[in-house]
C-alpha atoms as a PDB file:
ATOM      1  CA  UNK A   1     -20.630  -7.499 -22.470  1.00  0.00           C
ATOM      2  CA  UNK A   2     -23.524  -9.987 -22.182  1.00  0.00           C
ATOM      3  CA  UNK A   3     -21.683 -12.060 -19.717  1.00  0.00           C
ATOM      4  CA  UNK A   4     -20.410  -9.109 -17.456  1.00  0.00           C
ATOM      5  CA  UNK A   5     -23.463  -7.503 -17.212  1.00  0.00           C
ATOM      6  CA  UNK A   6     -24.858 -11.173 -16.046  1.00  0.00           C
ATOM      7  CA  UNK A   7     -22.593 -10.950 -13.843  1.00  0.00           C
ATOM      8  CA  UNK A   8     -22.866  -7.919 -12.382  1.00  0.00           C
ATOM      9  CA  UNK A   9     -26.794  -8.414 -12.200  1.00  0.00           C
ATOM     10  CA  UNK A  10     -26.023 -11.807 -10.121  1.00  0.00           C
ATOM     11  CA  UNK A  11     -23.896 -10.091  -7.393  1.00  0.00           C
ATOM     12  CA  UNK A  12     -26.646  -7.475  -7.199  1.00  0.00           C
ATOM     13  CA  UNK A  13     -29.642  -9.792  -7.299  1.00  0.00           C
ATOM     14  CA  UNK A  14     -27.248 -12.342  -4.238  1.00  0.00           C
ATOM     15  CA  UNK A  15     -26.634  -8.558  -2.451  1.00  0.00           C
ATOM     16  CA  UNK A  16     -30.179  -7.241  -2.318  1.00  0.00           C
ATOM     17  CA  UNK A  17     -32.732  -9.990  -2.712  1.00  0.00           C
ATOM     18  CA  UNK A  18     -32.667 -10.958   1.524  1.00  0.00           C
ATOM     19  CA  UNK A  19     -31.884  -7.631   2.691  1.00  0.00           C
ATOM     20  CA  UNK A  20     -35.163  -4.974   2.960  1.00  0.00           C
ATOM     21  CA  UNK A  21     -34.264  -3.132   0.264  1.00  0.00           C
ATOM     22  CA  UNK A  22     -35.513  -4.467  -2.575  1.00  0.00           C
ATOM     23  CA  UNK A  23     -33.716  -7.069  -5.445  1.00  0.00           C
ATOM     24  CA  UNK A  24     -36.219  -6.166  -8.288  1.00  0.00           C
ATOM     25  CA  UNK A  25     -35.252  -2.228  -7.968  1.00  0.00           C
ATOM     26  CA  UNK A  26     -31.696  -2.511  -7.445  1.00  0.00           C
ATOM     27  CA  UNK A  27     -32.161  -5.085 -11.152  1.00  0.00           C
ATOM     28  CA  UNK A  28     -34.076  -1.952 -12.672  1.00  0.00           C
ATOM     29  CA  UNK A  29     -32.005   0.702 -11.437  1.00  0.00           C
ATOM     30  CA  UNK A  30     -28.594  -1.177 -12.478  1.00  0.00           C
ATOM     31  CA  UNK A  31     -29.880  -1.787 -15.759  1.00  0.00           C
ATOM     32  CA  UNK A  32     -29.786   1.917 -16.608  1.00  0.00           C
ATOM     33  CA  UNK A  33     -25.866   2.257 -15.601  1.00  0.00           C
ATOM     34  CA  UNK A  34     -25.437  -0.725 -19.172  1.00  0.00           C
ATOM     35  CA  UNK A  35     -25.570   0.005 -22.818  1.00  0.00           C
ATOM     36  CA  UNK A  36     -28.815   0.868 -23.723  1.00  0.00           C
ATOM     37  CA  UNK A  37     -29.782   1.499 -20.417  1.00  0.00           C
ATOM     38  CA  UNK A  38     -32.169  -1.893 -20.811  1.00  0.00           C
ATOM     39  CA  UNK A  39     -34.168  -3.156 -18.204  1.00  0.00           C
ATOM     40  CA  UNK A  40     -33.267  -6.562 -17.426  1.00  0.00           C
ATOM     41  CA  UNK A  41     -36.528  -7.449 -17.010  1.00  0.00           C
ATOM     42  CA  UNK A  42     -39.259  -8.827 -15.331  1.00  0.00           C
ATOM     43  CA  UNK A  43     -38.644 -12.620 -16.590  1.00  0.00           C
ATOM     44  CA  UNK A  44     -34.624 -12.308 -15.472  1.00  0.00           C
ATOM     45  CA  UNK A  45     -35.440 -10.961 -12.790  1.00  0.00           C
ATOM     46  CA  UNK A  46     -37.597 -13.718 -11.603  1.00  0.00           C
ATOM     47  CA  UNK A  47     -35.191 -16.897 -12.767  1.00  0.00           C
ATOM     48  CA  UNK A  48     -32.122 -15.117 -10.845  1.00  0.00           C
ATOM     49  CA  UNK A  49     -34.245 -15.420  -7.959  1.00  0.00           C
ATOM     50  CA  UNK A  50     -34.278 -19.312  -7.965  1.00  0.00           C
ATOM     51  CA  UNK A  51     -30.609 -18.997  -7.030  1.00  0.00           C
ATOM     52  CA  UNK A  52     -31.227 -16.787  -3.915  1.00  0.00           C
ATOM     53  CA  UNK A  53     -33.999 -19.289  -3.338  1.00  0.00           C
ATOM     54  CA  UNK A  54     -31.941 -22.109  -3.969  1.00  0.00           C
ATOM     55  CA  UNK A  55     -29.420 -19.890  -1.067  1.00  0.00           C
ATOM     56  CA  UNK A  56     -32.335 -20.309   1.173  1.00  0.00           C
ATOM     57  CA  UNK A  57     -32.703 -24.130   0.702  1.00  0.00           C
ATOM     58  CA  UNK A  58     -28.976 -24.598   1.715  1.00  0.00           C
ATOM     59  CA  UNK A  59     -28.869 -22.110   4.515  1.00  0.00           C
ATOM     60  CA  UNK A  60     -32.421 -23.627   6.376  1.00  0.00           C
ATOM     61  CA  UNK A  61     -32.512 -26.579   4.977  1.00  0.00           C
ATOM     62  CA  UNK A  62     -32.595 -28.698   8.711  1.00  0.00           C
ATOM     63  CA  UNK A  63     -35.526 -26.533   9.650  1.00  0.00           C
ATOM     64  CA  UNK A  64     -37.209 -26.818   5.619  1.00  0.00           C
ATOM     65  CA  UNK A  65     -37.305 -30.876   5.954  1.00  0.00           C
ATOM     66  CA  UNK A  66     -38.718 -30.893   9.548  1.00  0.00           C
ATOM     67  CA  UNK A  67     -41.473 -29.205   7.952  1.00  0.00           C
ATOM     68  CA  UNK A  68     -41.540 -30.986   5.009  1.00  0.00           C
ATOM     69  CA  UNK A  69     -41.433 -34.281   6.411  1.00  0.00           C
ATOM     70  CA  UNK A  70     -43.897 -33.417   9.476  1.00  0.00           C
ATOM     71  CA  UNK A  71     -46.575 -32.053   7.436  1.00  0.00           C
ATOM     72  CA  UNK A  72     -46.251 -35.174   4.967  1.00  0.00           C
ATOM     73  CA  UNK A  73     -46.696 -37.363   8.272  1.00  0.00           C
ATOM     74  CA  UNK A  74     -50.007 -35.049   9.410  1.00  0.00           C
ATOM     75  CA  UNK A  75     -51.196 -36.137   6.447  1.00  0.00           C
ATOM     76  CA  UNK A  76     -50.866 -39.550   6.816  1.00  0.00           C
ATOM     77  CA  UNK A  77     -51.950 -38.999  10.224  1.00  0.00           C
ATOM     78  CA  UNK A  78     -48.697 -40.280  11.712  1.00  0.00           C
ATOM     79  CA  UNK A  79     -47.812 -36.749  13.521  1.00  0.00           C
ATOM     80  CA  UNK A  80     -50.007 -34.703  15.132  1.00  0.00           C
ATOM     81  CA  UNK A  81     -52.327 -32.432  13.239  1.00  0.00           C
ATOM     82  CA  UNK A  82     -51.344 -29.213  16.159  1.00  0.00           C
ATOM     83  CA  UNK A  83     -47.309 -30.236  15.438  1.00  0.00           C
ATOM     84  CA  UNK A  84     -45.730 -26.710  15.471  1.00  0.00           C
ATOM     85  CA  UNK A  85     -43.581 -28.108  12.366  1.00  0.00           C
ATOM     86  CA  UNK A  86     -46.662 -29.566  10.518  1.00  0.00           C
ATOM     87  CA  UNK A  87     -48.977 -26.321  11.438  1.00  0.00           C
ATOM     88  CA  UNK A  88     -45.747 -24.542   9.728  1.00  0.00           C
ATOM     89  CA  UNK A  89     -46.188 -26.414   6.771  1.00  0.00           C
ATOM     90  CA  UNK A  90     -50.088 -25.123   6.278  1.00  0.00           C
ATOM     91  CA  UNK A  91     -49.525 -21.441   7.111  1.00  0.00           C
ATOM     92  CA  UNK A  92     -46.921 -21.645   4.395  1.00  0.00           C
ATOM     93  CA  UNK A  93     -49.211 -22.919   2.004  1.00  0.00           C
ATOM     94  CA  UNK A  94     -51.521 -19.994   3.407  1.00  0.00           C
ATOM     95  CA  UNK A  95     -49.310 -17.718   3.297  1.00  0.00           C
ATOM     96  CA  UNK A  96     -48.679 -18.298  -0.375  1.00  0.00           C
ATOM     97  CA  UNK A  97     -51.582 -18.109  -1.624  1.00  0.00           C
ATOM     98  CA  UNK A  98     -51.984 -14.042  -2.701  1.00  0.00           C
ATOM     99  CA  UNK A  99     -48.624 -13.789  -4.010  1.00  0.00           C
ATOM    100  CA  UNK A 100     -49.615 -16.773  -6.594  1.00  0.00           C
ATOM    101  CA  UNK A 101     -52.955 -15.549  -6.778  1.00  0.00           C
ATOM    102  CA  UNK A 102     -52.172 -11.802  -7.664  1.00  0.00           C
ATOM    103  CA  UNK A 103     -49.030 -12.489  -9.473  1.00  0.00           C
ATOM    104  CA  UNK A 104     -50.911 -14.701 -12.030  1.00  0.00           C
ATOM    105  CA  UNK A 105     -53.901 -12.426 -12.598  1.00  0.00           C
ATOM    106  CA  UNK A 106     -51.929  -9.439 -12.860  1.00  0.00           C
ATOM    107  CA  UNK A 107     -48.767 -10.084 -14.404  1.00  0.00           C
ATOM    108  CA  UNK A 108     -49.208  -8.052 -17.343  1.00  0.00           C
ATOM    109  CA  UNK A 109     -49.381  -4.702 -15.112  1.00  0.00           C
ATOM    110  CA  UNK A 110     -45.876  -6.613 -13.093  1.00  0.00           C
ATOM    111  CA  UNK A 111     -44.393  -7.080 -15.954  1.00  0.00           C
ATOM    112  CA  UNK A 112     -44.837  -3.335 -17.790  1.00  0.00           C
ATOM    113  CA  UNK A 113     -46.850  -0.280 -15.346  1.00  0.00           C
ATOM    114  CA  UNK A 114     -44.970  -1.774 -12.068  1.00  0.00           C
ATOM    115  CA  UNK A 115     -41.539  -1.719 -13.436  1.00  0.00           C
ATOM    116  CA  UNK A 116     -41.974   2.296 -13.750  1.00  0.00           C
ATOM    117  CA  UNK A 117     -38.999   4.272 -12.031  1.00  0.00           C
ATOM    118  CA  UNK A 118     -41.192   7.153 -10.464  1.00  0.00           C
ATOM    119  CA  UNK A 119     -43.380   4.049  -9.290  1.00  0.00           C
ATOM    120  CA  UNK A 120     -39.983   2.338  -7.892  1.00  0.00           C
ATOM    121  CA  UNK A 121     -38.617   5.373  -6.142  1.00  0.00           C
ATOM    122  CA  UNK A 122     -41.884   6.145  -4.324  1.00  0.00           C
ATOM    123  CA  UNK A 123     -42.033   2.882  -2.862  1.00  0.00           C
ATOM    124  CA  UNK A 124     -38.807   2.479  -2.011  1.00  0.00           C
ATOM    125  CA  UNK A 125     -39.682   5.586   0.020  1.00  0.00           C
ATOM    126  CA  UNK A 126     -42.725   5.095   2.302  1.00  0.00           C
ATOM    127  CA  UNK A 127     -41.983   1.481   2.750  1.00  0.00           C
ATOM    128  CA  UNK A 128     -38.526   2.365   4.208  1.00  0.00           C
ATOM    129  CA  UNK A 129     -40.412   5.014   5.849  1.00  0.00           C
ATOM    130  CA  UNK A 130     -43.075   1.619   7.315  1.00  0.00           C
ATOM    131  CA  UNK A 131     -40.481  -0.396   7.983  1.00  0.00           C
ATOM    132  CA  UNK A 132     -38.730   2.042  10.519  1.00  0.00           C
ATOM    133  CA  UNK A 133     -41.758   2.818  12.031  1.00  0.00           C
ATOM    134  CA  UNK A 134     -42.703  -1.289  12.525  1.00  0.00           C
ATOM    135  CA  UNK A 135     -38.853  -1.746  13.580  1.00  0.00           C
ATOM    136  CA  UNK A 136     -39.138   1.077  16.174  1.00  0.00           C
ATOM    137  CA  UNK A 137     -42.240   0.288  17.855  1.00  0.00           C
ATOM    138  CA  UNK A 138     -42.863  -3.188  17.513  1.00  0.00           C
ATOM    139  CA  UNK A 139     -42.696  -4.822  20.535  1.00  0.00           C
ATOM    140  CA  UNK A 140     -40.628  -8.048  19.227  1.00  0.00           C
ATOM    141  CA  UNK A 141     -41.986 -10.349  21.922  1.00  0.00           C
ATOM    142  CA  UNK A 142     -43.208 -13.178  19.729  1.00  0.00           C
ATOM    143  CA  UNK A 143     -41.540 -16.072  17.799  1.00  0.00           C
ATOM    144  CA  UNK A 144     -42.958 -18.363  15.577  1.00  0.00           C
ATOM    145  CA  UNK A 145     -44.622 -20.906  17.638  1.00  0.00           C
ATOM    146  CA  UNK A 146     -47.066 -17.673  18.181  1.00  0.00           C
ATOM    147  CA  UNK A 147     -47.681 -17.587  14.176  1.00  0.00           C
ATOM    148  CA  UNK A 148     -51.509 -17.661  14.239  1.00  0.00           C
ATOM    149  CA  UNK A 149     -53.793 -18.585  11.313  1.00  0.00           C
ATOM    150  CA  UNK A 150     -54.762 -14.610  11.154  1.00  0.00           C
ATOM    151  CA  UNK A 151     -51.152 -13.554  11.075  1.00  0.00           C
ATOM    152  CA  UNK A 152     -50.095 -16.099   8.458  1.00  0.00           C
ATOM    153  CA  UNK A 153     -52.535 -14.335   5.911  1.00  0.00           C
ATOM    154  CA  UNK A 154     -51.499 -10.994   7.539  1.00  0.00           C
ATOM    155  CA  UNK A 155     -47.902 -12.457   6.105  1.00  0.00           C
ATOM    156  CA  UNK A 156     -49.226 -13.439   2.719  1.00  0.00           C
ATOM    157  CA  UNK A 157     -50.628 -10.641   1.513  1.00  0.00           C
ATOM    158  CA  UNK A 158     -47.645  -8.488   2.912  1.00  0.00           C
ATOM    159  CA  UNK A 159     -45.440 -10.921   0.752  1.00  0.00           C
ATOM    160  CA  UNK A 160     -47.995 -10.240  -2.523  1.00  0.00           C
ATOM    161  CA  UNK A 161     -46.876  -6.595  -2.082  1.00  0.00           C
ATOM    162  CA  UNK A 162     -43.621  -7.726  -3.181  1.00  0.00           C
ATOM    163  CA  UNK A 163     -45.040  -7.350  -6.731  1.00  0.00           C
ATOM    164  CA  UNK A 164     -44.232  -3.911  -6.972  1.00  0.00           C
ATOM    165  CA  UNK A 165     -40.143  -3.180  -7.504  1.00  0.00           C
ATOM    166  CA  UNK A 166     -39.116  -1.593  -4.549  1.00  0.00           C
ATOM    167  CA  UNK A 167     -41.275  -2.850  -1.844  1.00  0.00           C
ATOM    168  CA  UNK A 168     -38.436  -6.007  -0.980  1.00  0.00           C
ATOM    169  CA  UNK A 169     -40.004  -9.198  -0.111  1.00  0.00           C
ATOM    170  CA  UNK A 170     -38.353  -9.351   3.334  1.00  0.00           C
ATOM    171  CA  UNK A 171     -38.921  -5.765   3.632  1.00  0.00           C
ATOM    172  CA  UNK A 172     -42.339  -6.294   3.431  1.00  0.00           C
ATOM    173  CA  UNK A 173     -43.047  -9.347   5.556  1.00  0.00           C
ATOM    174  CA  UNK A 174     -40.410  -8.650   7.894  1.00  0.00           C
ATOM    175  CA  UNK A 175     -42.567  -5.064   8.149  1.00  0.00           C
ATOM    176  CA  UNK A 176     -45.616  -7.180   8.845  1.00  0.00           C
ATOM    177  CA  UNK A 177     -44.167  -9.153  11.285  1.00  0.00           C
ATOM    178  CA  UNK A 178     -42.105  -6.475  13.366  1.00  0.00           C
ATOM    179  CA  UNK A 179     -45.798  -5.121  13.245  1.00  0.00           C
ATOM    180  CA  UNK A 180     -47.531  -7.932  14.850  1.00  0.00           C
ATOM    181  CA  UNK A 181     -44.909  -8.171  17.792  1.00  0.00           C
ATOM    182  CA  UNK A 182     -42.559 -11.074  16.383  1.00  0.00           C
ATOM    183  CA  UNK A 183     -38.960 -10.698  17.091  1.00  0.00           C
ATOM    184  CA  UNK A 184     -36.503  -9.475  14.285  1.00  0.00           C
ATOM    185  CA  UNK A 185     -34.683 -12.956  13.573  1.00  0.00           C
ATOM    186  CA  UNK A 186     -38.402 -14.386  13.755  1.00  0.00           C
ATOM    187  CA  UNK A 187     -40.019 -12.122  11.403  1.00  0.00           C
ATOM    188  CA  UNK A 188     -37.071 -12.371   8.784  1.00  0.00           C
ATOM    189  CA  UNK A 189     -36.825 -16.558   8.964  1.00  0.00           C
ATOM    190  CA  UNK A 190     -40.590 -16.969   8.543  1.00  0.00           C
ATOM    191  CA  UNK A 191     -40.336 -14.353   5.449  1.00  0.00           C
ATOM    192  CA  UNK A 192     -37.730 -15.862   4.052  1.00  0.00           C
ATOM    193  CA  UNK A 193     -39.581 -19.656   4.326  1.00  0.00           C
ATOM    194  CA  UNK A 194     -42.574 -18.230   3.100  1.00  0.00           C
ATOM    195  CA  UNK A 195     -40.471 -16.973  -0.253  1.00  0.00           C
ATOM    196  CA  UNK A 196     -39.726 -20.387  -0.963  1.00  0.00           C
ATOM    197  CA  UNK A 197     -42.950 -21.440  -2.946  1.00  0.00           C
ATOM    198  CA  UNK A 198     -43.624 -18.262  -4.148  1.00  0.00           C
ATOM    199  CA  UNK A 199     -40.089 -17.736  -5.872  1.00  0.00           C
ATOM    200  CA  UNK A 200     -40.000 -20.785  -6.973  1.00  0.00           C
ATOM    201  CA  UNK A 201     -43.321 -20.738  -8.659  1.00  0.00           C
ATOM    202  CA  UNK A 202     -42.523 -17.361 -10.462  1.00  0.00           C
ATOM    203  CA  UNK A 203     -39.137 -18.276 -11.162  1.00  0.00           C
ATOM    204  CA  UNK A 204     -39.613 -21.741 -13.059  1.00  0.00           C
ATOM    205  CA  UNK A 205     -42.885 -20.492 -14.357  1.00  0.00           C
ATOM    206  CA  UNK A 206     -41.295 -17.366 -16.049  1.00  0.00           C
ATOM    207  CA  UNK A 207     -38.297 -20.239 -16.890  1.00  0.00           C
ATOM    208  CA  UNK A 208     -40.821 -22.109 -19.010  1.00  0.00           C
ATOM    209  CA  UNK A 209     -41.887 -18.701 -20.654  1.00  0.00           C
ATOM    210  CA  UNK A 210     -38.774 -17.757 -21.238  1.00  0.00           C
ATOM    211  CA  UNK A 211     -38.563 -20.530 -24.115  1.00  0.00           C
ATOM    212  CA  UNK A 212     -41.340 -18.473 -25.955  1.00  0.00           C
ATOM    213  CA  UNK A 213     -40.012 -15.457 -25.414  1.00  0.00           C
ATOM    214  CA  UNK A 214     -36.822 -12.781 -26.887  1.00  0.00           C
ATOM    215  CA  UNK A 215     -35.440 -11.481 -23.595  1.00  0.00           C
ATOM    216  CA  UNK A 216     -32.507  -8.941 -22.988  1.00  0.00           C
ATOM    217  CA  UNK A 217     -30.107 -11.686 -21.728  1.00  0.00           C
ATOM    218  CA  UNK A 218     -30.025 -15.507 -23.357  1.00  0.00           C
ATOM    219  CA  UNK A 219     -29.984 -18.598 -21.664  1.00  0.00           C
ATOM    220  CA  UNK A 220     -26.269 -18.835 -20.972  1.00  0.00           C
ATOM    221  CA  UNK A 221     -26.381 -15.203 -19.693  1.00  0.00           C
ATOM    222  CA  UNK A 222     -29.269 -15.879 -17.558  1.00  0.00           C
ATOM    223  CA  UNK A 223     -27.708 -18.747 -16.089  1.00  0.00           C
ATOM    224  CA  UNK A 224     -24.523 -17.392 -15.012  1.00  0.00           C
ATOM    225  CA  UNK A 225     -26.456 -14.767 -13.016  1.00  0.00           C
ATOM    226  CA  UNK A 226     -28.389 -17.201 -11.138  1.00  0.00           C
ATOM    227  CA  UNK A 227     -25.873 -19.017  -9.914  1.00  0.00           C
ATOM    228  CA  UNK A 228     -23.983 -15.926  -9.145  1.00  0.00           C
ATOM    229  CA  UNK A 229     -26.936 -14.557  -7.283  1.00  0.00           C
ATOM    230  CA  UNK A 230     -27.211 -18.034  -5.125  1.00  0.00           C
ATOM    231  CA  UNK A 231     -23.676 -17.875  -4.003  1.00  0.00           C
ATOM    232  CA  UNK A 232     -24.044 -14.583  -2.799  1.00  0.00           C
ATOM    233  CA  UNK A 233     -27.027 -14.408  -1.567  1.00  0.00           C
ATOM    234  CA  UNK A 234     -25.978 -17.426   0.983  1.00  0.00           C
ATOM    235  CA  UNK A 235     -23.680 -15.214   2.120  1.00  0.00           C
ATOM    236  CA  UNK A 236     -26.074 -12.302   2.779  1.00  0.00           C
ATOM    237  CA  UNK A 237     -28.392 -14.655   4.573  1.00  0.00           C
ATOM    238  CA  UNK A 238     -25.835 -15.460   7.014  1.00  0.00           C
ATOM    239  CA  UNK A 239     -24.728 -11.983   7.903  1.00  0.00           C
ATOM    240  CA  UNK A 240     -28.335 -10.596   7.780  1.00  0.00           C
ATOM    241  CA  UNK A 241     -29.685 -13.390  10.171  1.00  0.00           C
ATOM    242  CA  UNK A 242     -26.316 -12.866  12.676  1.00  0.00           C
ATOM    243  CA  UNK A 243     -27.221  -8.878  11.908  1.00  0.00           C
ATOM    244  CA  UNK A 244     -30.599  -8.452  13.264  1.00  0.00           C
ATOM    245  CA  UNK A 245     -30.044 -10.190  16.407  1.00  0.00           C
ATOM    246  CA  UNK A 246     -28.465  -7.111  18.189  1.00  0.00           C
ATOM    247  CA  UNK A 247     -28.743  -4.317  15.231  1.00  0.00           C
ATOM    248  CA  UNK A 248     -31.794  -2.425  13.984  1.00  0.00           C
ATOM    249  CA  UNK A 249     -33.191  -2.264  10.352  1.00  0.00           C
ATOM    250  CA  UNK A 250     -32.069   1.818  10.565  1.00  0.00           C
ATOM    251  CA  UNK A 251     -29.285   1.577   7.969  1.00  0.00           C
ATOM    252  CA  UNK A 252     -31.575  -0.073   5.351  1.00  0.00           C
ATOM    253  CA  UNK A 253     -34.274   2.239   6.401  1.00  0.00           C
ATOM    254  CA  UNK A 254     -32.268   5.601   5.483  1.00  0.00           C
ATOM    255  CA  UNK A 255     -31.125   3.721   2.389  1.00  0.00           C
ATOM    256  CA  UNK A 256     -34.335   3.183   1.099  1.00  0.00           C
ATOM    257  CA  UNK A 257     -35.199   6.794   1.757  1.00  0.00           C
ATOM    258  CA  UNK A 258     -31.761   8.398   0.155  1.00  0.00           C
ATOM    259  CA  UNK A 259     -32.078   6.039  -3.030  1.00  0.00           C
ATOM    260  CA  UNK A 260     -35.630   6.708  -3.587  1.00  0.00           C
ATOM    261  CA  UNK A 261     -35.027  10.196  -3.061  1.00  0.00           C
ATOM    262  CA  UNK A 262     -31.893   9.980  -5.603  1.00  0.00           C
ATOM    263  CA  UNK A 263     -34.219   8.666  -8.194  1.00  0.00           C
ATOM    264  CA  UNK A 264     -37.141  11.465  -8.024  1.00  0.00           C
ATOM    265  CA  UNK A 265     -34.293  14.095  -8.125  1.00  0.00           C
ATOM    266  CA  UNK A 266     -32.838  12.530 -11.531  1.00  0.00           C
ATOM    267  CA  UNK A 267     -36.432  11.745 -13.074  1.00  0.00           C
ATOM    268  CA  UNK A 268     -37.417  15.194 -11.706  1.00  0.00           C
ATOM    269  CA  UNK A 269     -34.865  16.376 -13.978  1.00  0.00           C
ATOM    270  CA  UNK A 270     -34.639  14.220 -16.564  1.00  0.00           C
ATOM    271  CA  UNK A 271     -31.386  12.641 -16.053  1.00  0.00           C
ATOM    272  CA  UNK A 272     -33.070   9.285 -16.503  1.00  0.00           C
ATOM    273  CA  UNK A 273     -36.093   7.883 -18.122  1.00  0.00           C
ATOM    274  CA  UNK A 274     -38.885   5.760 -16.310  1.00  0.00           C
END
């Protein structure tokens, strides 16, 4: 069972990590339908997301070593310090720092009060409930050679939201940015670049203390998840990103609303535990 619930977990971690509805709540909320009704975890969930990650690498990766490589040459001072790809490079960096910040200094309170379901089906609530509102009146006139310094933090700390199950990553920043005026394929490629050091960091960080730790899945286990999850979730990427060019966030937006809801109703009644 170990294996097909690994399984299971990857095609749900490849499904929901890039869409704006949340990968860490879906990972709660599927744990409850297994034996036990475990939660997978905050350190599973984190490693399955270097395969999603590792999805974003693949899809972007043209765009990822332009910036790589043009930021490396502003350094050297062989490019242009105002290069649109090298400025990319440092609002990344920016942009990462409250996730990394906030994740380390409170990952106790991640790892155990965040993870609650009543917590999870809130949130899933009134950040659908933000997201329609940014997706409805933003006025999706910028792209990202308007990223400013102000809006790359305005990013980051939108991304360190994320923290909470049931907020979404992209849900969050692509909230932030539909706020702001950036276009909906602009707001989701920038959030998805800006997930790049931040996943990574958690992921291979809660990799190492994984090795210290008894989690609910074992290596193997773990492993067949996350490379589950990345060829999925290059999948999703494409659709989502051919998606939002000519359809609205609405469907994810009444999702959000109808699974939170779903939740409260069977905590309410005490159907499930949180």
């Amino acid at each position: 069972m170990g294996f097909i619930e690994a399984i299971i977990l990857g095609l749900v971690q490849g499904l929901t990590e890039f869409l704006p509805i949340s990968s860490s709540a879906h990972l709660r909320v599927t744990g409850l339908f297994f034996e036990g009704a475990t939660d997978p975890g905050a350190t599973f969930t984190a490693i399955t997301q270097i395969g999603t990650e590792a999805a974003v690498l693949l899809y972007f990766r043209k765009t990822i070593v332009r910036i790589i490589a043009r930021w490396f040459g502003s350094l050297r001072g062989s490019v242009p310090k105002n290069d649109p790809d090298a400025r990319m490079g440092w609002l990344i960096i920016l942009g990462s720092l409250p996730i990394g910040v906030l994740g380390f200094v409170f990952q106790d309170i991640i790892r155990d009060t965040f993870r609650s379901l009543w917590l999870i089906a809130i949130v899933l609530i009134v950040f659908g409930i933000l997201l329609g509102i940014a997706d409805r009146l933003g006025r999706r006139t910028r792209d990202l050679e308007h990223l400013t310094v102000g809006h790359g933090v305005v990013y980051g700390f939108a991304q360190a939201l994320a923290l909470i199950p049931g907020v979404s990553r992209s849900g969050a920043t692509t909230t932030a940015g539909l706020f702001m005026g950036y276009s909906r394929p602009a707001a989701a490629e920038y959030a998805f670049l800006l997930a790049v050091p931040a996943v990574f960091g958690s992921g291979f960080y809660e990799l190492l203390q994984s090795f210290d730790e008894t989690g609910v899945y074992g290596p193997l286990e773990t492993l067949v998840a996350t490379v589950v999850a990345f060829g999925v979730g290059l999948a999703v990427i494409a659709f989502l990103m051919n998606y939002i060019k000519t359809k609205s966030f609405l469907p994810f937006v009444i999702y959000r609303i109808l699974l939170g809801g779903v939740l409260l109703v069977l905590l309410a009644t005490g159907v499930i535990a949180a």
